[in-house]
Protein backbone atom coordinates (compact mmCIF):
# COMPACT_ATOMS: atom_id res chain seq x y z
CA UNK A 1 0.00 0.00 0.00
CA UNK A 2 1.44 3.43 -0.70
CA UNK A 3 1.25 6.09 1.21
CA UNK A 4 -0.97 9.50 0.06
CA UNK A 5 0.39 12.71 0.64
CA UNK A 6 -1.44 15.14 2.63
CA UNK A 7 -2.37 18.38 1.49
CA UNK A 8 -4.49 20.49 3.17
CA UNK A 9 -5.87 23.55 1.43
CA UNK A 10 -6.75 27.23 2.95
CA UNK A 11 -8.79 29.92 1.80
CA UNK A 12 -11.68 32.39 2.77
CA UNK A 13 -13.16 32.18 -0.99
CA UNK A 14 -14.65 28.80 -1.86
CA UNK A 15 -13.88 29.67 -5.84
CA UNK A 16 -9.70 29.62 -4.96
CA UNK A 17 -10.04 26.50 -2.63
CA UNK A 18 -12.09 24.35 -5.68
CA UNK A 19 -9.95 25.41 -8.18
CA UNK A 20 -6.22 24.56 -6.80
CA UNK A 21 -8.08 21.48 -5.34
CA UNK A 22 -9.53 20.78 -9.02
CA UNK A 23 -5.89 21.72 -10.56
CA UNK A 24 -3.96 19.08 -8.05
CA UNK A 25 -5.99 16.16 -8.21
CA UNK A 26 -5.89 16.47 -12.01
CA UNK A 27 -1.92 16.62 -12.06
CA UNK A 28 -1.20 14.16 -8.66
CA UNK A 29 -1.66 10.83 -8.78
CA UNK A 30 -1.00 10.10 -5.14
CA UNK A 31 -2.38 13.06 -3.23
CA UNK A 32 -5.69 13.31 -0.50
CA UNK A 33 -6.57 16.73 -0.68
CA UNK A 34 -8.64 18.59 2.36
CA UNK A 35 -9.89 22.15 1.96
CA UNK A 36 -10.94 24.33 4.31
CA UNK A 37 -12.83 27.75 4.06
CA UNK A 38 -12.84 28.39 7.46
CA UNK A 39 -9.44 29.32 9.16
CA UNK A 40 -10.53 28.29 12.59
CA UNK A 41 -11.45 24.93 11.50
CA UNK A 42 -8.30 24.13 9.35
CA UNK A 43 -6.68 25.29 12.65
CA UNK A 44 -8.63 22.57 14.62
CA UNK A 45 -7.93 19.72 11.51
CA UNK A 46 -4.00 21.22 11.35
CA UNK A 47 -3.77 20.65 15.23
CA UNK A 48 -5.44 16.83 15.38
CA UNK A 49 -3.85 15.70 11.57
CA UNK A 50 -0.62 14.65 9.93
CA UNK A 51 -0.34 16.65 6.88
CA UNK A 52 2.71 17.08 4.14
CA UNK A 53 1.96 19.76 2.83
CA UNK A 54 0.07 23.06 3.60
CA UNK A 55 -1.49 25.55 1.11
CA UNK A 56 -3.30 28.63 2.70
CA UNK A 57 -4.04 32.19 1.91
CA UNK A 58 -2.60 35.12 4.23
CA UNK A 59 -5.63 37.47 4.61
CA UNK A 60 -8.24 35.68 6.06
CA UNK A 61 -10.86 36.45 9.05
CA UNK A 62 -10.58 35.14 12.92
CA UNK A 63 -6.09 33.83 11.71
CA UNK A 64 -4.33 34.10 8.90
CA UNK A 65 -2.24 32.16 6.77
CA UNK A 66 1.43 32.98 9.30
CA UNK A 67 -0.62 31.93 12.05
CA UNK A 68 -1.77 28.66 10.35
CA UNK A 69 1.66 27.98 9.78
CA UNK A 70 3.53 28.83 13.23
CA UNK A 71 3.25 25.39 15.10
CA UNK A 72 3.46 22.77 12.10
CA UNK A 73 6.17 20.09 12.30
CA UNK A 74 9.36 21.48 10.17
CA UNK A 75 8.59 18.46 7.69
CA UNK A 76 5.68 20.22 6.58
CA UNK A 77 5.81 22.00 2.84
CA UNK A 78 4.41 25.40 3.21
CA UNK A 79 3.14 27.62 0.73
CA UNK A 80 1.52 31.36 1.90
CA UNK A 81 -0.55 32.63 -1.00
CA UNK A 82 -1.47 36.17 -1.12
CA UNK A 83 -2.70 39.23 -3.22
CA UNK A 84 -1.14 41.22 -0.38
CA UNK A 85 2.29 41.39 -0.95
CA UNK A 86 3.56 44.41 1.26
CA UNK A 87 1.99 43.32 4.18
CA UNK A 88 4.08 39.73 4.63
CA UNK A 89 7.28 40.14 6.34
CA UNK A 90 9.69 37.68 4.71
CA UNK A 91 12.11 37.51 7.37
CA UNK A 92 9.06 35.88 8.77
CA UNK A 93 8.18 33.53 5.38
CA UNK A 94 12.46 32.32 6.05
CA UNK A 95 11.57 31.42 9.78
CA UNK A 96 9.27 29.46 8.78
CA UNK A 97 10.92 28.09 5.83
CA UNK A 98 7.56 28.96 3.47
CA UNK A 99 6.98 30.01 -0.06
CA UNK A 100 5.35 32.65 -1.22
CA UNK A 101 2.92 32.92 -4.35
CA UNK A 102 1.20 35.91 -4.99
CA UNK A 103 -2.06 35.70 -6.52
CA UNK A 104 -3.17 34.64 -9.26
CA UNK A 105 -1.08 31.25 -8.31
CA UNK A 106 1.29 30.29 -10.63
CA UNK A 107 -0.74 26.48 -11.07
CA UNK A 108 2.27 24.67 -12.42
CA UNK A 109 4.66 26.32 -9.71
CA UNK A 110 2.28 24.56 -7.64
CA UNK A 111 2.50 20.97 -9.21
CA UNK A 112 5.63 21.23 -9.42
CA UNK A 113 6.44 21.43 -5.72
CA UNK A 114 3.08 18.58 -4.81
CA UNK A 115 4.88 16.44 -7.22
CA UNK A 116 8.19 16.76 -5.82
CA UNK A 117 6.72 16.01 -2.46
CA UNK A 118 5.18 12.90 -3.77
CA UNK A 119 8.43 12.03 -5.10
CA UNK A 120 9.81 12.34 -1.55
CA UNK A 121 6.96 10.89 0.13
CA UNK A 122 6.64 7.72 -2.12
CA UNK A 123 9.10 4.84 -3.47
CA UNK A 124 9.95 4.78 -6.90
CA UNK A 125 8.23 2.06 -8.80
């Protein structure tokens, strides 16, 4: 049995969640994909899950995307999304060792960087 990576998905607008969830399981092969619309309750599934990989937007209501990101284990790919640039601090993106994509996402960026985790995440066949 091989193993699935997790990604967990994080965005205020439904429309930005369903299509980067839409875009990844039509370009990963070996990928469970969770989105979330709510910050407080991606916080909640964050807290009680095992994920690889985290995708969320900055600006969001109630915690945003930094916040999301502060108490994940190191292992765990993270990619901040954003249409507001000036307000991210990177010298807070390199502590936590995220990427940044401002929106509109760059969609094969994205693949790119799932399907090098699955690569990592997965034996070769």
């Amino acid at each position: 049995m091989r193993k699935r990576l997790e990604v967990v998905i994080v965005d205020d607008e439904v429309q930005i969640t369903e299509l980067l969830k839409t875009y990844l399981q039509c370009s990963s092969k070996h990928s469970n994909i969770h989105t979330f619309n709510d910050s407080i309750e991606a916080r909640t599934y964050l807290s009680n899950n095992k994920i690889d990989v985290l995708i969320t937007d900055y600006k969001m209501p109630k915690c945003n995307g930094l916040q999301l990101m502060e108490n994940l284990d190191p292992s765990v790919k993270k990619i901040l999304i954003s249409g507001f640039v000036s307000e991210i601090a990177e010298e807070r993106l390199q502590k936590l060792d995220a990427i940044f994509f401002e929106k509109p996402v760059p969609m094969k960026a994205l693949g790119s960087i799932i399907s090098d985790q699955e690569k990592k995440l997965l034996p070769s066949d």
